[in-house]
PDB file of N, CA and C in Angstrom:
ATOM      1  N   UNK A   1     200.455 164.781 164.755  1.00  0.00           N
ATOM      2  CA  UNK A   1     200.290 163.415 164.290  1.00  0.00           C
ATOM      3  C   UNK A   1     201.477 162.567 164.742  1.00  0.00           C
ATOM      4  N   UNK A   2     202.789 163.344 164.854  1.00  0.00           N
ATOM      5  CA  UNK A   2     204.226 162.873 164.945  1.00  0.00           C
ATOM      6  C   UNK A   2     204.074 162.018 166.257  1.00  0.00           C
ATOM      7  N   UNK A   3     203.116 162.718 167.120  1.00  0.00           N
ATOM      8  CA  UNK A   3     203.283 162.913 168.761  1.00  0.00           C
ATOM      9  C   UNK A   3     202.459 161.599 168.907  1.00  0.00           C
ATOM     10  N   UNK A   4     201.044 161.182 168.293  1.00  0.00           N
ATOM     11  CA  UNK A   4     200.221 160.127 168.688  1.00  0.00           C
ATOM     12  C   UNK A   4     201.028 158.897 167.790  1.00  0.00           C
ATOM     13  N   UNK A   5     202.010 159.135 167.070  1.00  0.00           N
ATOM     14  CA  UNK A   5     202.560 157.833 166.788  1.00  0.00           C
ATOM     15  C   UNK A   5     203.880 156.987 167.884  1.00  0.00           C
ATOM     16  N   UNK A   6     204.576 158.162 168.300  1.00  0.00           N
ATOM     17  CA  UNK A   6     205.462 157.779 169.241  1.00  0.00           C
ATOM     18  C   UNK A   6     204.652 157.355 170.786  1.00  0.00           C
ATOM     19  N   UNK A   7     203.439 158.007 170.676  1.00  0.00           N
ATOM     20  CA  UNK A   7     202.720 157.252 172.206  1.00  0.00           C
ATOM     21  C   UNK A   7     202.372 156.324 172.207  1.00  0.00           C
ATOM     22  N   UNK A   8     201.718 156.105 170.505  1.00  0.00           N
ATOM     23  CA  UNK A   8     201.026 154.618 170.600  1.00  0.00           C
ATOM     24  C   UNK A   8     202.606 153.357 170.398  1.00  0.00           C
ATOM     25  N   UNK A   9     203.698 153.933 170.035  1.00  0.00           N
ATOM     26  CA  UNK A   9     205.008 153.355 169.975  1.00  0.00           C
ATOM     27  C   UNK A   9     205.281 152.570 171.170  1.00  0.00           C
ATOM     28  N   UNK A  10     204.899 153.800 172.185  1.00  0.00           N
ATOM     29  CA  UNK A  10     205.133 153.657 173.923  1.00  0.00           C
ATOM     30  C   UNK A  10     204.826 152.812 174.218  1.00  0.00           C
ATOM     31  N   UNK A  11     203.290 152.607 174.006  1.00  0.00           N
ATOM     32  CA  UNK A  11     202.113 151.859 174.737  1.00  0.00           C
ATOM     33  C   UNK A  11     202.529 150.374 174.141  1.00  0.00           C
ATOM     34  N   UNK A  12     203.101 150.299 172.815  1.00  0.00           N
ATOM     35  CA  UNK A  12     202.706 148.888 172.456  1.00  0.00           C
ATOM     36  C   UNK A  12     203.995 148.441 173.477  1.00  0.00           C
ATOM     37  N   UNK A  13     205.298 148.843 173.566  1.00  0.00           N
ATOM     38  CA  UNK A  13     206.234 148.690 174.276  1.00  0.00           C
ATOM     39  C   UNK A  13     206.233 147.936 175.671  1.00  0.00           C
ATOM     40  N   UNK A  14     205.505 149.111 176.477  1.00  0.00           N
ATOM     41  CA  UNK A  14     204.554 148.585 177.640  1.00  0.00           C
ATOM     42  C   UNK A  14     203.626 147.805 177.586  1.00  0.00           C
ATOM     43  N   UNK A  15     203.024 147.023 176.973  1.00  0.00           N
ATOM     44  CA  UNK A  15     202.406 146.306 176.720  1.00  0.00           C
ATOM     45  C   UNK A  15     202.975 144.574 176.278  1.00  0.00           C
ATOM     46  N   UNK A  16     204.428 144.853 175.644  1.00  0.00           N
ATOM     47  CA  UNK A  16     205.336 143.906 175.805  1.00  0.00           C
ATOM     48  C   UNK A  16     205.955 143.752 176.790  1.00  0.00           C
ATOM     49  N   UNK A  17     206.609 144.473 177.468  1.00  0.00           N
ATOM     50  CA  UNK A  17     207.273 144.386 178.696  1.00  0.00           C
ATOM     51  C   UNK A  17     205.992 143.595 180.031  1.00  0.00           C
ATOM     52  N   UNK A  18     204.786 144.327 179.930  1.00  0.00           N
ATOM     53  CA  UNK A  18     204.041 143.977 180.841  1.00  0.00           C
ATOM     54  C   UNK A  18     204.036 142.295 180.792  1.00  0.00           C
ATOM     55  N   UNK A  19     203.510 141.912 178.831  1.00  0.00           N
ATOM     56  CA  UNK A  19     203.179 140.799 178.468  1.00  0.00           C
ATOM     57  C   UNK A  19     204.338 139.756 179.124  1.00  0.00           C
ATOM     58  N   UNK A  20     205.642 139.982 179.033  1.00  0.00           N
ATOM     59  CA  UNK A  20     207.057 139.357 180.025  1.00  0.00           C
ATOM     60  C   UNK A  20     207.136 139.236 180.614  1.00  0.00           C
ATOM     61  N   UNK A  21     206.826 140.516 182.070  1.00  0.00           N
ATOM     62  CA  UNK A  21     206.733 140.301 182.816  1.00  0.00           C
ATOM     63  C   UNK A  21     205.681 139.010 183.872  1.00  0.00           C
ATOM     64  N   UNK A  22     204.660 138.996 183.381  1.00  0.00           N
ATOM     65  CA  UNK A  22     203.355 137.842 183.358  1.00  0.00           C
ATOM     66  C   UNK A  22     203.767 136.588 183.075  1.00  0.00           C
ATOM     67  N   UNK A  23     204.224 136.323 182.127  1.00  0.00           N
ATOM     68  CA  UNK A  23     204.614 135.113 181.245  1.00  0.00           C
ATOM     69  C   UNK A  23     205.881 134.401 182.027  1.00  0.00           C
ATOM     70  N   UNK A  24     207.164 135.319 183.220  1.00  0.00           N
ATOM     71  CA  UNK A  24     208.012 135.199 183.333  1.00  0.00           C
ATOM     72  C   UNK A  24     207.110 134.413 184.734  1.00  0.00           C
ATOM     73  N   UNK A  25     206.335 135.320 185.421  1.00  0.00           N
ATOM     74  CA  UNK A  25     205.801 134.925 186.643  1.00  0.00           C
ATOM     75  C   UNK A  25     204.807 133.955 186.321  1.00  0.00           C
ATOM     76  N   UNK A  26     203.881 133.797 185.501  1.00  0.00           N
ATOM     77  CA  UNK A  26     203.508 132.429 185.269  1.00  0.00           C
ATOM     78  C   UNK A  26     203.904 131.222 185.071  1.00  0.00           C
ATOM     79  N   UNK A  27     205.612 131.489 184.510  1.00  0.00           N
ATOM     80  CA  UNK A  27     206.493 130.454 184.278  1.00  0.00           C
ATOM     81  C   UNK A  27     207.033 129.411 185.681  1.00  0.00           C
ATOM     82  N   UNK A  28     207.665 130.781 186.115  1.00  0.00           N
ATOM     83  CA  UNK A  28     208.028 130.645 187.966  1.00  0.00           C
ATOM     84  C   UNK A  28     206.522 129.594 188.756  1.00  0.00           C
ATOM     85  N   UNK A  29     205.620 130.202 188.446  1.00  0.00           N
ATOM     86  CA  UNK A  29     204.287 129.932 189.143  1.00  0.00           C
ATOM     87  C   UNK A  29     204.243 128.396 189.070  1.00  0.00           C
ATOM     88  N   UNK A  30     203.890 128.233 187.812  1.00  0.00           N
ATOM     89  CA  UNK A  30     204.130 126.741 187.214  1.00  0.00           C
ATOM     90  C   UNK A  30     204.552 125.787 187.862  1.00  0.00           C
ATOM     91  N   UNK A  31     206.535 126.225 187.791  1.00  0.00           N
ATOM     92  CA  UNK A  31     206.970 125.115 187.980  1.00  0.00           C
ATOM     93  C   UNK A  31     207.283 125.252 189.415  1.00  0.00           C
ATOM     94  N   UNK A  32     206.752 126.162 190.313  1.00  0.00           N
ATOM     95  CA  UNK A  32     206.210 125.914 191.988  1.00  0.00           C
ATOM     96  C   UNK A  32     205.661 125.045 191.853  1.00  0.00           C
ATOM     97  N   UNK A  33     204.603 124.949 191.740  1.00  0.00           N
ATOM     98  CA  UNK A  33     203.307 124.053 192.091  1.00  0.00           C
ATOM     99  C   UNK A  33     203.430 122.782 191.151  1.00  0.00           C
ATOM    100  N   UNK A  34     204.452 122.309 190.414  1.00  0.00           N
ATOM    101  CA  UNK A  34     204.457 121.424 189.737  1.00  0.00           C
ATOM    102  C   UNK A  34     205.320 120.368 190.291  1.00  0.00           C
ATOM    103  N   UNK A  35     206.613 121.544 191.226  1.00  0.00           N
ATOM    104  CA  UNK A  35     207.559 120.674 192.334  1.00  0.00           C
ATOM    105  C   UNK A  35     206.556 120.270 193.330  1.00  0.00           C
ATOM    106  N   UNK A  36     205.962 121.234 193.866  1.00  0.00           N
ATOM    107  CA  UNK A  36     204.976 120.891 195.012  1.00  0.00           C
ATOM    108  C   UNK A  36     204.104 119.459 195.006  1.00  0.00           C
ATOM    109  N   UNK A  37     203.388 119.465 193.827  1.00  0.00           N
ATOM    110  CA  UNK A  37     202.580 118.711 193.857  1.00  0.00           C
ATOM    111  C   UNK A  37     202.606 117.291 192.884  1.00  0.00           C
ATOM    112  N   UNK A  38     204.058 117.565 193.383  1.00  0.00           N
ATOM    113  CA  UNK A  38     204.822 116.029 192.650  1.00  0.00           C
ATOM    114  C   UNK A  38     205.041 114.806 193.363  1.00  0.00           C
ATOM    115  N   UNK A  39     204.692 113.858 193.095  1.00  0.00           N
ATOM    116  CA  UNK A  39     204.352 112.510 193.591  1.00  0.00           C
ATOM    117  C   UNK A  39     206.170 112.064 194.430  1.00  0.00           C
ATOM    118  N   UNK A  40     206.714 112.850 195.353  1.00  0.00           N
ATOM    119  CA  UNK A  40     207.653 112.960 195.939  1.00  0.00           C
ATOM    120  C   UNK A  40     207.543 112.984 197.223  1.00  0.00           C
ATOM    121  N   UNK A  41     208.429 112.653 198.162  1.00  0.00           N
ATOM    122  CA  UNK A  41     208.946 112.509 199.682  1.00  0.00           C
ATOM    123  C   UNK A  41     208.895 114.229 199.761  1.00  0.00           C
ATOM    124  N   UNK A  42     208.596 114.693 201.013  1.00  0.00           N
ATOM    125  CA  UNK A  42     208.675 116.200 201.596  1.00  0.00           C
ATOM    126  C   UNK A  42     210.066 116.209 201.557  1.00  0.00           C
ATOM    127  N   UNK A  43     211.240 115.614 201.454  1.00  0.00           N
ATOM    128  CA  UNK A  43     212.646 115.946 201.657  1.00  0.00           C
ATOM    129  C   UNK A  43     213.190 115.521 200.379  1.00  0.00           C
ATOM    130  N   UNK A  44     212.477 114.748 199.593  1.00  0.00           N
ATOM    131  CA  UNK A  44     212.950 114.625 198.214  1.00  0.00           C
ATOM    132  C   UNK A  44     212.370 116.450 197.906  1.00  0.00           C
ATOM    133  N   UNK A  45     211.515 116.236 198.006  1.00  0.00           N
ATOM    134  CA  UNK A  45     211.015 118.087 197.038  1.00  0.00           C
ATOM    135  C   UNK A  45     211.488 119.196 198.107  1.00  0.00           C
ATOM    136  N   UNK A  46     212.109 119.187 199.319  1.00  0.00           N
ATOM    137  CA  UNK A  46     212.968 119.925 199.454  1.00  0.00           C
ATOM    138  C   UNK A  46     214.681 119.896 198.722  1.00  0.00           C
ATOM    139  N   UNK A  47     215.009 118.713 198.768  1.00  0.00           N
ATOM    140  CA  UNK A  47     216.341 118.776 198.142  1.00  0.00           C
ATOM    141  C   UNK A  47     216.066 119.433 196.897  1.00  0.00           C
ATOM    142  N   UNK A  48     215.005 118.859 196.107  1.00  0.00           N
ATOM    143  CA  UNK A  48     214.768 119.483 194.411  1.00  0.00           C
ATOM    144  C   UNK A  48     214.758 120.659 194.500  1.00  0.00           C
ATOM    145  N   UNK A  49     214.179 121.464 195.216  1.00  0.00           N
ATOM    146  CA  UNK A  49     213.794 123.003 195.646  1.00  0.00           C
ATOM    147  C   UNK A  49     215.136 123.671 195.504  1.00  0.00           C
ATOM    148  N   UNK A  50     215.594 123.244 196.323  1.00  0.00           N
ATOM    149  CA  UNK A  50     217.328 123.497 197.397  1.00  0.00           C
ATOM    150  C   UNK A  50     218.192 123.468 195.485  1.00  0.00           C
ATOM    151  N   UNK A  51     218.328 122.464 195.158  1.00  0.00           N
ATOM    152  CA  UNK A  51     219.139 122.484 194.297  1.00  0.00           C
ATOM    153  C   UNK A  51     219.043 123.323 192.764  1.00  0.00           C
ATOM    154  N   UNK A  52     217.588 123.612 192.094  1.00  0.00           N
ATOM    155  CA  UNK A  52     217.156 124.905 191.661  1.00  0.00           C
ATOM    156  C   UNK A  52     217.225 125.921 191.700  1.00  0.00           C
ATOM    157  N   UNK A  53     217.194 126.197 193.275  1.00  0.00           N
ATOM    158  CA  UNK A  53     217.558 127.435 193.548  1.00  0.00           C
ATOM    159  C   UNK A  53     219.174 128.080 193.629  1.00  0.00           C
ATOM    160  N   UNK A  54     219.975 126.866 194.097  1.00  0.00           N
ATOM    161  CA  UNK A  54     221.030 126.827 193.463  1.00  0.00           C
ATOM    162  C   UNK A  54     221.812 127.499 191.978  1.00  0.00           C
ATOM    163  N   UNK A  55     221.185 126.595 191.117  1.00  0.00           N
ATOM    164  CA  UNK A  55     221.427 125.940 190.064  1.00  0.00           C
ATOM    165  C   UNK A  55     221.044 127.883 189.579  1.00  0.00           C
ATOM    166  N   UNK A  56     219.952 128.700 189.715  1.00  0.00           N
ATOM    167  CA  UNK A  56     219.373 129.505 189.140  1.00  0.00           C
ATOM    168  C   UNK A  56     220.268 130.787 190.033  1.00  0.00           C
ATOM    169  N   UNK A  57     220.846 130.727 191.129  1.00  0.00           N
ATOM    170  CA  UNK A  57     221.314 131.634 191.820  1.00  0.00           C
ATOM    171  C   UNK A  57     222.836 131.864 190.910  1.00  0.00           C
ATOM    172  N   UNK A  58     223.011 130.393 190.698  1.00  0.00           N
ATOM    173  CA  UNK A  58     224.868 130.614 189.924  1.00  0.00           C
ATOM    174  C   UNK A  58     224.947 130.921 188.718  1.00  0.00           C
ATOM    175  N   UNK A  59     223.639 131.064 187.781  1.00  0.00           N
ATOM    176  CA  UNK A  59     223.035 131.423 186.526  1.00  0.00           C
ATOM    177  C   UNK A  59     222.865 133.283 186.548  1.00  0.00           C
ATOM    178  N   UNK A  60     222.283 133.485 187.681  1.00  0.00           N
ATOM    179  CA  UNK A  60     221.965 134.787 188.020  1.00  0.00           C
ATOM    180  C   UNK A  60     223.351 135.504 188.236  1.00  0.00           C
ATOM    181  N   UNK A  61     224.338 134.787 189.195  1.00  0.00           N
ATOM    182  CA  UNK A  61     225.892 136.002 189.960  1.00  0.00           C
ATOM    183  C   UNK A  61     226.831 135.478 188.295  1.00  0.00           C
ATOM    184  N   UNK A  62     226.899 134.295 187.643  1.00  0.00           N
ATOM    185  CA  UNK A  62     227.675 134.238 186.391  1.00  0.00           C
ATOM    186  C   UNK A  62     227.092 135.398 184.930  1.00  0.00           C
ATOM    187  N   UNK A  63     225.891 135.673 185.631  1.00  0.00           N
ATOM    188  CA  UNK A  63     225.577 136.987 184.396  1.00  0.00           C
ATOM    189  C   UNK A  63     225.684 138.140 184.649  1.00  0.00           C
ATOM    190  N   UNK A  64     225.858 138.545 186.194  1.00  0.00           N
ATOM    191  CA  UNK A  64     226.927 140.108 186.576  1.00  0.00           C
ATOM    192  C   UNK A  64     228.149 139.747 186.257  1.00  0.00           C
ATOM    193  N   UNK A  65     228.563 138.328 186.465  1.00  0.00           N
ATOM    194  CA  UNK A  65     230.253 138.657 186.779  1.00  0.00           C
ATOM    195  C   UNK A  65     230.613 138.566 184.934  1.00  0.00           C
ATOM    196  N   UNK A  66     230.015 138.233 184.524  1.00  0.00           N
ATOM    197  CA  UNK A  66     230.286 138.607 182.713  1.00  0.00           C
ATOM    198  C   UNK A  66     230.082 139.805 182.269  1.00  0.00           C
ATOM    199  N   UNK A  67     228.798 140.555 182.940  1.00  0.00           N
ATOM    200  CA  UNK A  67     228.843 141.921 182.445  1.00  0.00           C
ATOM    201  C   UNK A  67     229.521 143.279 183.172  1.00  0.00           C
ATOM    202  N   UNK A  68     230.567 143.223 184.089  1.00  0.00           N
ATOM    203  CA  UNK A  68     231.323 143.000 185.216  1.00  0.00           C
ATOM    204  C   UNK A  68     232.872 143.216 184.268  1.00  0.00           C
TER     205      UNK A  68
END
């Protein structure tokens, strides 16, 4: 009985992680196509692009160099 409680433990686990994973890439998805198809100049929504990616790259190397 011990054994089908820790699997179904598992499963709900995986089932959160999956649910994150989705939600994280639907998020991303979003706000692609929301830069894209924004009433903007092709070099205005490249700069916007450019500077996001930025902005999310120095977000990303400042959370190794803290756990670091």
């Amino acid at each position: 009985m011990e054994q089908k409680e820790e699997e179904g433990e598992e499963m709900n686990r995986d089932n959160w992680s999956g649910m994150g994973v989705g939600l994280g890439v639907g998020i991303l998805v979003g706000a692609l196509l929301g830069i894209l198809f924004a009433p903007q100049s092709g070099k205005e929504t490249r700069k916007a692009i450019k500077t996001k990616a930025n902005q999310l790259r120095d977000r990303v190397t400042g959370k190794f160099k803290k756990r670091a």
